[in-house]
Protein backbone atom coordinates (compact mmCIF):
# COMPACT_ATOMS: atom_id res chain seq x y z
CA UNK A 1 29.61 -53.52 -0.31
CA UNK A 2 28.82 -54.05 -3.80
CA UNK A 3 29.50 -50.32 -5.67
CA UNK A 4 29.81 -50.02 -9.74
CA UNK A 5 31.79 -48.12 -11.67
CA UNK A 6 32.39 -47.10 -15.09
CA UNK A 7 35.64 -46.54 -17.10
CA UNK A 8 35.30 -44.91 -20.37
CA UNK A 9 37.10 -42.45 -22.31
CA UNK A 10 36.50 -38.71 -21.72
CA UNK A 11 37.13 -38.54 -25.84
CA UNK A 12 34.55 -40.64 -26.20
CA UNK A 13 36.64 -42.78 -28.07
CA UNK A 14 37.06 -46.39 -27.46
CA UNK A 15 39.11 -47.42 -24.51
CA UNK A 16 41.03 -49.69 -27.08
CA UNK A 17 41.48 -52.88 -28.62
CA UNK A 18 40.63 -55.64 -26.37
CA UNK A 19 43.96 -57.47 -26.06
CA UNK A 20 45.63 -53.94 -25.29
CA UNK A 21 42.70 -53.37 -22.24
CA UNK A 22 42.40 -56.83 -21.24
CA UNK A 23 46.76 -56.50 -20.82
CA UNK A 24 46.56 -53.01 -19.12
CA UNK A 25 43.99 -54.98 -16.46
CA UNK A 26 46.09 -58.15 -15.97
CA UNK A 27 49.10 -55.82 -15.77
CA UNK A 28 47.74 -53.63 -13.01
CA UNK A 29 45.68 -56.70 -11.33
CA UNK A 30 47.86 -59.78 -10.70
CA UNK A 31 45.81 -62.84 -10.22
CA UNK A 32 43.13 -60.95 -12.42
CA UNK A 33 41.24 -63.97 -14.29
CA UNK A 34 38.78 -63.83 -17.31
CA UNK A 35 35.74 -66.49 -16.76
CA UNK A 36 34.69 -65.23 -20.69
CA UNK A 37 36.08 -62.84 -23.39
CA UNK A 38 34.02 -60.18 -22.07
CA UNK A 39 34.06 -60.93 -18.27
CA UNK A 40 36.87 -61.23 -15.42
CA UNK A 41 37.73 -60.56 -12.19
CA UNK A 42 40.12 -60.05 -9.30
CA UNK A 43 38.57 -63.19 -7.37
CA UNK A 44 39.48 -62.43 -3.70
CA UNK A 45 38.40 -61.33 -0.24
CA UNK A 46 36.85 -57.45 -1.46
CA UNK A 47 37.93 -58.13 -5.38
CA UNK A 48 35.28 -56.90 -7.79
CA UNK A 49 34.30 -57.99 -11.27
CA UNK A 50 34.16 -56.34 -14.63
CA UNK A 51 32.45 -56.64 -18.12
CA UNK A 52 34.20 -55.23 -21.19
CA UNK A 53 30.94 -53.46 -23.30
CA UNK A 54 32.62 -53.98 -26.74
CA UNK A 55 31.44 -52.16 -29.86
CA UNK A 56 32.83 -52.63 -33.44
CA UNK A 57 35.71 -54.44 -32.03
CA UNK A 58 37.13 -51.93 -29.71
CA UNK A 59 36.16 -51.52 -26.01
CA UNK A 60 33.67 -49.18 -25.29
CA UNK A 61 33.21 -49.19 -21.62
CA UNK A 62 34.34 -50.61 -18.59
CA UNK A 63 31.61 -51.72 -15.96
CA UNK A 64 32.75 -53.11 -12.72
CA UNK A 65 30.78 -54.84 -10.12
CA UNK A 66 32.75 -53.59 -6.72
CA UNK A 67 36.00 -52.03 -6.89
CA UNK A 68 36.43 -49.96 -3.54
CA UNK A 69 38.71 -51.77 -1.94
CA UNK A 70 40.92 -51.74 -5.14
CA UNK A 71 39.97 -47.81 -5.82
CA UNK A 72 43.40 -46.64 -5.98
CA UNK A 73 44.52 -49.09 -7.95
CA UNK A 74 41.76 -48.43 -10.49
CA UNK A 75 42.23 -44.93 -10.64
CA UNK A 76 46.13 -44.98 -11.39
CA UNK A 77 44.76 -47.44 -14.34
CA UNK A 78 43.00 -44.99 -15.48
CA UNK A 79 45.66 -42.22 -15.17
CA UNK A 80 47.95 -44.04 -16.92
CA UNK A 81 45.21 -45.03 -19.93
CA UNK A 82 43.70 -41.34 -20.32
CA UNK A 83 40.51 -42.71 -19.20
CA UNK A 84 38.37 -41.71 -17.01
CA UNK A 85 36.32 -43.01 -13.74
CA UNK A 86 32.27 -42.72 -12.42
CA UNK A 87 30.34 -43.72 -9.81
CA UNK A 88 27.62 -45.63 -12.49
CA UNK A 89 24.88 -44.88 -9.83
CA UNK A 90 25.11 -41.36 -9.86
CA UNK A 91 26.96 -40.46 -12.95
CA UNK A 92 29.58 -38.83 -11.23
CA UNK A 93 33.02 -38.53 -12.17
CA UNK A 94 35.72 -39.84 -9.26
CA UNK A 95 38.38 -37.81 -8.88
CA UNK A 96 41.14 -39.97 -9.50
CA UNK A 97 43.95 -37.85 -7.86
CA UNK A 98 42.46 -39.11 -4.72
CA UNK A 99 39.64 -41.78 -5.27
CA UNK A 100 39.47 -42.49 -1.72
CA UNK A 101 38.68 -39.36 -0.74
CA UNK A 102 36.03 -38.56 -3.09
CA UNK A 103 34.52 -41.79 -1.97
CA UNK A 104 34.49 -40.41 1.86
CA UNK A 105 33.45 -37.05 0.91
CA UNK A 106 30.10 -38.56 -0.69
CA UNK A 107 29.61 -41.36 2.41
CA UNK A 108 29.44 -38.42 4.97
């Protein structure tokens, strides 16, 4: 299933300095593995991919290409970051208490 998703900041600040986001993602992703400066992934069975959208050398936005099967993990990420989670189809924010369910509650 391919599903996108966005992680920004609800300040609408940057998310951070790249080194600092690119560490919180290999911290919270073992095995993550960046192909460019801008572009990595979890490269397994149901992994995803991301692009950092950088912007006066901070990062603006996350955008990830897949991610379900890692939801959980991506939403206590963001909890522990202050930043926040969307469904970049329908501009909706996931509720990152409990991703999973959100993502049931819309599949119905």
């Amino acid at each position: 299933m391919s599903w996108n998703l966005l992680i920004y900041s609800p300040e609408g600040t940057s998310l951070g300095e790249p080194a600092a986001v690119k560490t919180a993602l290999e911290n919270a992703f073992p095995g993550f593995e960046w192909r460019t400066f801008t572009e990595g992934g979890l490269i397994v069975d149901g992994g995803f991919t991301l692009d950092l959208a950088i912007e006066e050398g901070a990062v603006r936005d996350i955008y990830t290409n897949g991610g379900y099967n890692h939801i959980r993990q991506l939403a206590a990420l963001c909890q522990r970051q202050h930043w926040a989670m969307a469904d970049a189809q329908e501009g909706e924010d996931i509720d990152l208490d409990d991703p999973v369910k959100w993502y049931e509650e819309r599949m119905e």
